[in-house]
N, C-alpha and C. Protein backbone atom coordinates (compact mmCIF):
# COMPACT_ATOMS: atom_id res chain seq x y z
N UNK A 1 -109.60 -111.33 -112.95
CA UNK A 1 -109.70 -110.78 -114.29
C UNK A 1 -110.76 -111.50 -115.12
N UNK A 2 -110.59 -112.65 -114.79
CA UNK A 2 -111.61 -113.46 -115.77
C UNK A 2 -111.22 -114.48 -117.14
N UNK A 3 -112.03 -115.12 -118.03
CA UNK A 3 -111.51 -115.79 -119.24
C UNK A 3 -111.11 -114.72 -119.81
N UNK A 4 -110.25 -115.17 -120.56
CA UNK A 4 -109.56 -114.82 -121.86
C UNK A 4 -109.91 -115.07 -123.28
N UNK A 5 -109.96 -114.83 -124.08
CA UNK A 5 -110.70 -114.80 -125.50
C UNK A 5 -109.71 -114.97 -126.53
N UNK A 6 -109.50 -115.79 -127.35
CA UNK A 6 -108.24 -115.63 -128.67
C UNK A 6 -108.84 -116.47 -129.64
N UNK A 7 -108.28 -115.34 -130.62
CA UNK A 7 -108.87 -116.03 -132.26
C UNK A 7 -107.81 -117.61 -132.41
N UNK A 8 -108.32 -118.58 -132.65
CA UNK A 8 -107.67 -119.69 -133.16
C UNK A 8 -106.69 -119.50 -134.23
N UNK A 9 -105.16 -119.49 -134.46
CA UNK A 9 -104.46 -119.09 -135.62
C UNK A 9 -104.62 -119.83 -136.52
N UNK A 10 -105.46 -120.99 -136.70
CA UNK A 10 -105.95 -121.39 -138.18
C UNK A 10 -106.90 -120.21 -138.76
N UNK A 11 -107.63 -119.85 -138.07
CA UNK A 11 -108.90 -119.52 -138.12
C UNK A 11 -108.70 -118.04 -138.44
N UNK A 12 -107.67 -117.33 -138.16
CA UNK A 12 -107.14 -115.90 -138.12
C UNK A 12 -106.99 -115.25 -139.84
N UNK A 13 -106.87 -115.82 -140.98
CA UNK A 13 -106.55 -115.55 -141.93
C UNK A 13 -108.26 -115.10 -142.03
N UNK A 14 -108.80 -116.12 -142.15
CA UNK A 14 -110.66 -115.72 -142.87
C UNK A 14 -111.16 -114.95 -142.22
N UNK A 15 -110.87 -114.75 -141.28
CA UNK A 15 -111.80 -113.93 -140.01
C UNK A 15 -111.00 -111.99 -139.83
N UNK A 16 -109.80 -112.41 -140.28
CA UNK A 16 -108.96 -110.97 -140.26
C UNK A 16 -108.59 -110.08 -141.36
N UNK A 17 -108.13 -111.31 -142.10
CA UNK A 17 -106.80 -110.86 -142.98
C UNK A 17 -107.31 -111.38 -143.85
N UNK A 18 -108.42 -111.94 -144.87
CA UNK A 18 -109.13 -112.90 -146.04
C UNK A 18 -108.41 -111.77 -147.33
N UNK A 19 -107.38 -112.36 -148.14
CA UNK A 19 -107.00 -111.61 -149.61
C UNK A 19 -105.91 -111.10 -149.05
N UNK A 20 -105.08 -110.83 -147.66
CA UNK A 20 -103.87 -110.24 -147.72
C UNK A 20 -102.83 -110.98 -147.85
N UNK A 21 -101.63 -110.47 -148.42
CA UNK A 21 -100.31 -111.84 -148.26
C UNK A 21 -100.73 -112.53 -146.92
N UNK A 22 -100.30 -114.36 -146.86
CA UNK A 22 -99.98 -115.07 -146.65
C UNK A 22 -98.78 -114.41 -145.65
N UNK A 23 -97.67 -114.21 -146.11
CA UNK A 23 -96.83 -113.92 -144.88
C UNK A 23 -97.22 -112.84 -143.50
N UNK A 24 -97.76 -111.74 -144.59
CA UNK A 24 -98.52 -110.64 -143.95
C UNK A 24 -99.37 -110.87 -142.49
N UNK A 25 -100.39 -112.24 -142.78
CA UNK A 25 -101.15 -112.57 -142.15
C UNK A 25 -100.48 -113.65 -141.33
N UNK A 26 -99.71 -114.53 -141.42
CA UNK A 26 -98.80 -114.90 -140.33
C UNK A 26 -98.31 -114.30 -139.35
N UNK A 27 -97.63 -113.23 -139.74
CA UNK A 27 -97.41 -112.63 -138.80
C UNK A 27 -98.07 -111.90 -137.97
N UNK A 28 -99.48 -111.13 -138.52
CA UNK A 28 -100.24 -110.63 -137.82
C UNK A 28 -100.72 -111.64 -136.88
N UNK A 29 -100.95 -112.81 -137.49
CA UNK A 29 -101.64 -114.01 -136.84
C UNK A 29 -100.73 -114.37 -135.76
N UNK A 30 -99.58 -114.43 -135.20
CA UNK A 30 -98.56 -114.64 -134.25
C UNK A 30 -98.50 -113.24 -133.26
N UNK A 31 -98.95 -112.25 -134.00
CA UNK A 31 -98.21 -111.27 -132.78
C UNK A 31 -100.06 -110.66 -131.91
N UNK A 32 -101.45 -111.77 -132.06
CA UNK A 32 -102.44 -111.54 -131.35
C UNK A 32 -102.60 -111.88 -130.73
N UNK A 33 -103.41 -110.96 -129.75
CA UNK A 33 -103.33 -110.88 -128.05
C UNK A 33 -104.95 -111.32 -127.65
N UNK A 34 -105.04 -111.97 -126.13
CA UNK A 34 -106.23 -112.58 -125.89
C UNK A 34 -107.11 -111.05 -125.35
N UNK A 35 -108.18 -111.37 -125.77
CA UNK A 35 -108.89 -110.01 -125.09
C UNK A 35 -109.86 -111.22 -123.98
N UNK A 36 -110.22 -109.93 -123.04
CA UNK A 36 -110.90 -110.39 -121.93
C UNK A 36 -112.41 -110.53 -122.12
N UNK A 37 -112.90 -111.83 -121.70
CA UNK A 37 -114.33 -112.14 -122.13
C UNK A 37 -115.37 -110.87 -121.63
N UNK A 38 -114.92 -110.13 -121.01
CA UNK A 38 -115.64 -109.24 -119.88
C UNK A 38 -116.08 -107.62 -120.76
N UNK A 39 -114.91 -107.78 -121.89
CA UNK A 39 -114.64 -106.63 -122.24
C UNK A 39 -116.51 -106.24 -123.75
N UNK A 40 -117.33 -107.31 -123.78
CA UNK A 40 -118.14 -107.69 -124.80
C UNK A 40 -119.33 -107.43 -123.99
N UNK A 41 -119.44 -107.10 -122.45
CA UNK A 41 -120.55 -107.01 -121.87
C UNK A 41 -119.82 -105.43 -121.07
N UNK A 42 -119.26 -104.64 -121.49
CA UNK A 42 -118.61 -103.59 -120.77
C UNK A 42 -119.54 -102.65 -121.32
N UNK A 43 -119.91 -101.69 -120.54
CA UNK A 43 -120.53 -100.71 -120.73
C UNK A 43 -120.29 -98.93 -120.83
N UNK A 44 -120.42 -98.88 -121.99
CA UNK A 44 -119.60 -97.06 -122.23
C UNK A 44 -120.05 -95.76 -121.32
N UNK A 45 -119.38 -95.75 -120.58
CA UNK A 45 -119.11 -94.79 -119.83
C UNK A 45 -119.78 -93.29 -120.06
N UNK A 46 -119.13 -93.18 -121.74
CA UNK A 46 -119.88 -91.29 -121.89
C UNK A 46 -119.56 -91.67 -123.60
N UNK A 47 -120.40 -90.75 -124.39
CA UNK A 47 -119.85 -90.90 -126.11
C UNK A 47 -119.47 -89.52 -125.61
N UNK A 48 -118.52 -89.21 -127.15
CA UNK A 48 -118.04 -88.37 -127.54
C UNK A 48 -119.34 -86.89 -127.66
N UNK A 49 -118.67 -85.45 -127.50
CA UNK A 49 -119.63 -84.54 -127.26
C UNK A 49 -120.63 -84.57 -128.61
N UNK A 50 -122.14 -84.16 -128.71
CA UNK A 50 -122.39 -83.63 -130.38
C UNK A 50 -121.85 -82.98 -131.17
N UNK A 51 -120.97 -81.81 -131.02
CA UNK A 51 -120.23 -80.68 -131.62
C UNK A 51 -118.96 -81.47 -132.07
N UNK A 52 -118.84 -82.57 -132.11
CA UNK A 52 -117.26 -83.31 -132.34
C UNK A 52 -117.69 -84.09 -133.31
N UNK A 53 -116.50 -84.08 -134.68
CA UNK A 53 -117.13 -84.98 -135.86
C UNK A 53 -116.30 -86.28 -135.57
N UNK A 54 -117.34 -87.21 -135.83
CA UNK A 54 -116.59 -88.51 -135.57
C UNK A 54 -116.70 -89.00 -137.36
N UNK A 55 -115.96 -90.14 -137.49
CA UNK A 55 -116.01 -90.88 -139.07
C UNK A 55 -115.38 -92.28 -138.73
N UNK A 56 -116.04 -93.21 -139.42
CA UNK A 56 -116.36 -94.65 -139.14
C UNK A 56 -115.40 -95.23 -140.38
N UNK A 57 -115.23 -96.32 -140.48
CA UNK A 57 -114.35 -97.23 -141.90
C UNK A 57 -115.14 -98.26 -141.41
N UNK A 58 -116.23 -98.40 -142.75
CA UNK A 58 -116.53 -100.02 -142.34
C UNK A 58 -116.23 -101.27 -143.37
N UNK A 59 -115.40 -101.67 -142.92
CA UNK A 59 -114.81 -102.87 -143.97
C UNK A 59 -116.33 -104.10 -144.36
N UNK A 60 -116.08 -103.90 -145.72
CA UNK A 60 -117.06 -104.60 -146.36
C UNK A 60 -117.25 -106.22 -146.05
N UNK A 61 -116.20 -106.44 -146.32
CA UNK A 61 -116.02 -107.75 -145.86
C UNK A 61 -115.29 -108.70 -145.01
N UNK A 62 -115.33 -107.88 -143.69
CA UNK A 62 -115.28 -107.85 -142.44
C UNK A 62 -116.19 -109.27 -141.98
N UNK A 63 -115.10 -110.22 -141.34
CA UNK A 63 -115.77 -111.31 -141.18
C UNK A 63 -115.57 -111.44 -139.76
N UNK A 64 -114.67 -110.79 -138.68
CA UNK A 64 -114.63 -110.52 -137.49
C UNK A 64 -116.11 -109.88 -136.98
N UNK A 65 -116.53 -108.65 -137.53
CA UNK A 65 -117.23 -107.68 -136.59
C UNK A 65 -118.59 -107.58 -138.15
N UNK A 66 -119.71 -107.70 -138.04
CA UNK A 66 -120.06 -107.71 -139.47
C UNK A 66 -120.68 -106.62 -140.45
N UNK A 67 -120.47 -106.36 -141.25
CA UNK A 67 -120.68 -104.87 -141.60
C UNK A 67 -121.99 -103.99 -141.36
N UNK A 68 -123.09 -104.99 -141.20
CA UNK A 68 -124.05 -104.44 -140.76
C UNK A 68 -124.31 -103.20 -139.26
N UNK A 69 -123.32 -104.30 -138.35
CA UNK A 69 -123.41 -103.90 -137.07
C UNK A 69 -121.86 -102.50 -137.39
N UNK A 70 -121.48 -102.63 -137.94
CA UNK A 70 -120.33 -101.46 -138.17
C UNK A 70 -121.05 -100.25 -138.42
N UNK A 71 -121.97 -100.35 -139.24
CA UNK A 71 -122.52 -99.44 -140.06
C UNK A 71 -123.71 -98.67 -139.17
N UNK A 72 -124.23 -99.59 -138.22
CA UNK A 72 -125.44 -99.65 -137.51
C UNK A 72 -124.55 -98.45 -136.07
N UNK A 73 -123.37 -99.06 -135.67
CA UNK A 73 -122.67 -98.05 -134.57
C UNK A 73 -122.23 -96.83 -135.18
N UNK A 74 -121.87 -97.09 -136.53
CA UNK A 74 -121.33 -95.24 -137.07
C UNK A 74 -122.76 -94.59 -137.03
N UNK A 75 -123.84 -95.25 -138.06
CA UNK A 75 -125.23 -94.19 -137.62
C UNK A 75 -125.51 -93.87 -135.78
N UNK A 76 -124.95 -94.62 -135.12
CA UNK A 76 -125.57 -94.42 -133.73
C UNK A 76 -124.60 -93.59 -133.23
N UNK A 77 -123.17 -93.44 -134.03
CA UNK A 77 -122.53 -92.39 -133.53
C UNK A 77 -122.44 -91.21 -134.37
N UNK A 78 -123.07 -90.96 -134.78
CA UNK A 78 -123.72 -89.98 -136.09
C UNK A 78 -122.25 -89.66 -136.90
N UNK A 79 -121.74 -90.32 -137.33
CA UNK A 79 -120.29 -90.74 -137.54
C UNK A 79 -120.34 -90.94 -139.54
N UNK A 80 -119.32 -90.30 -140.22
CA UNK A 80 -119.57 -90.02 -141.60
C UNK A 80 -118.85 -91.17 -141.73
N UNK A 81 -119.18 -92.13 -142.06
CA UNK A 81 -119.06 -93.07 -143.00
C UNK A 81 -118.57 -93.02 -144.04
N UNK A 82 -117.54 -93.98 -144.44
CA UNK A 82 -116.80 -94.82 -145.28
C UNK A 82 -116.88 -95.84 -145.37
N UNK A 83 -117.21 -96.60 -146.02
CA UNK A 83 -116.87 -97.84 -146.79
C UNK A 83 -115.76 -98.48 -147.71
N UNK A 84 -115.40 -99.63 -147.29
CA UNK A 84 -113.46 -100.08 -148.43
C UNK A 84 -113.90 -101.14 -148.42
N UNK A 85 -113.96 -101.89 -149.64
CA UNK A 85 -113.91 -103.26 -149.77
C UNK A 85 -112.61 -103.64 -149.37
N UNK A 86 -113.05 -104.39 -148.22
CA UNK A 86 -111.91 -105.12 -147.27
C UNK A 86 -112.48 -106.05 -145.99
N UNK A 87 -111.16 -106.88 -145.98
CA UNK A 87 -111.16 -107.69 -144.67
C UNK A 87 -111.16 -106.87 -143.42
N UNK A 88 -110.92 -107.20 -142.30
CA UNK A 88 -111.72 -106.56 -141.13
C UNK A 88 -109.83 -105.92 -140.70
N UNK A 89 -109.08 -106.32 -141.33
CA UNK A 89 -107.43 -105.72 -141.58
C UNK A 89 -107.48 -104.62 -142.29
N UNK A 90 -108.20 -103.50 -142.00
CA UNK A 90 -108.64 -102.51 -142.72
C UNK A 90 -106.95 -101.58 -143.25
N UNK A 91 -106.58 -101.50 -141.96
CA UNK A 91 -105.20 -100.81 -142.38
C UNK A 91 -104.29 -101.18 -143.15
N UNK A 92 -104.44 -102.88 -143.19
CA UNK A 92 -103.50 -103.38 -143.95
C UNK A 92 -103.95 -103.16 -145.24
N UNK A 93 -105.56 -103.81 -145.69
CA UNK A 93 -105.97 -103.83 -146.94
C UNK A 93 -106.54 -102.91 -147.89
N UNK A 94 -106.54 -101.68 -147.00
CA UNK A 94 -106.99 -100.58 -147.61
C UNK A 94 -106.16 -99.25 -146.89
N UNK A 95 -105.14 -98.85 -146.60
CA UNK A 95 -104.42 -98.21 -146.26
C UNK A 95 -104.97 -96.83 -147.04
N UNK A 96 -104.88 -96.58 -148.16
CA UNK A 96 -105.44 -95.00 -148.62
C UNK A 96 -106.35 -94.68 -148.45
N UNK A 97 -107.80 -95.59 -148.23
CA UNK A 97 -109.30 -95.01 -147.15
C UNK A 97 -108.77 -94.71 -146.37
N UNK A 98 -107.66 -95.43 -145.01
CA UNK A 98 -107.52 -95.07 -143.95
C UNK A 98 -107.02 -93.59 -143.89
N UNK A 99 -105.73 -93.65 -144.41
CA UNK A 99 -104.81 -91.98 -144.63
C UNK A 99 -105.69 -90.93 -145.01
N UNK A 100 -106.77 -91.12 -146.09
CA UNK A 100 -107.76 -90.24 -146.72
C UNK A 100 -109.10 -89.95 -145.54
N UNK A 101 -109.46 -90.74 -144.60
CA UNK A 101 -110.01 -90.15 -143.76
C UNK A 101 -109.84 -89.69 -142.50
N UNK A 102 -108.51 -89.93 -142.19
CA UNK A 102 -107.99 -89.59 -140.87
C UNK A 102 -107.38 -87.74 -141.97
N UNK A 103 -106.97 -87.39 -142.65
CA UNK A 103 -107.08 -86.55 -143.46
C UNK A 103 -108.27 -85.36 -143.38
N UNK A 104 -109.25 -85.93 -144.06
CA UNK A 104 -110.73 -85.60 -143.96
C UNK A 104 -111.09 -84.95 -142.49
N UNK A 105 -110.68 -86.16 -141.21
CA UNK A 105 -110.40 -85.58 -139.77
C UNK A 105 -109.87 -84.55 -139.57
N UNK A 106 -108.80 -84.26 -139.93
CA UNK A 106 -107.54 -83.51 -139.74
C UNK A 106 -107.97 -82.01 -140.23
N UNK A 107 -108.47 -81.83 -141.35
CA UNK A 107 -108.23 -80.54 -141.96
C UNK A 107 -109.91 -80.04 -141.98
């Protein structure tokens, strides 16, 4: 399988969860899983067809993944964009972008 990869749980609040409860982020911070070093050099198989609308959430202040490069894969997936000022805990910290564009998806 290979190394394993895990965020340090000091380190998990600034990098995930920066502005959400304290308990919130404990617990998120306890229940994360190691991803595989392998999975960062993996190569995509097929994108999604042209005729299919895709839509992106890129958390502003996203200290995991950085907004540039968020923003840079929704244009490369010709993907309608959103933006939420938020930590890279998008669901947690911005929950009504999320509902409002899976929505937007939907109908």
């Amino acid at each position: 399988m290979g190394p394993e990869l895990v965020v340090n749980a000091a380190s998990y609040p600034s990098l995930f969860a920066a502005g959400l409860p304290a308990l919130d982020t404990a617990v998120a911070a306890a229940g994360r899983r190691p991803i595989l070093a392998a999975a960062f050099d993996e190569q995509i198989a097929a994108t999604a067809p042209a005729g299919i609308r895709k839509y992106a959430l890129v958390a502003t202040r996203d200290q995991a993944i950085p907004p540039a490069a968020e923003r840079f894969e929704a244009r490369r997936a010709h993907a309608s964009i959103t933006e939420v000022d938020s930590p890279h805990a998008i669901a947690a910290a911005g929950p009504e972008a999320v509902v409002d564009v899976i929505h937007r998806a939907t109908h």
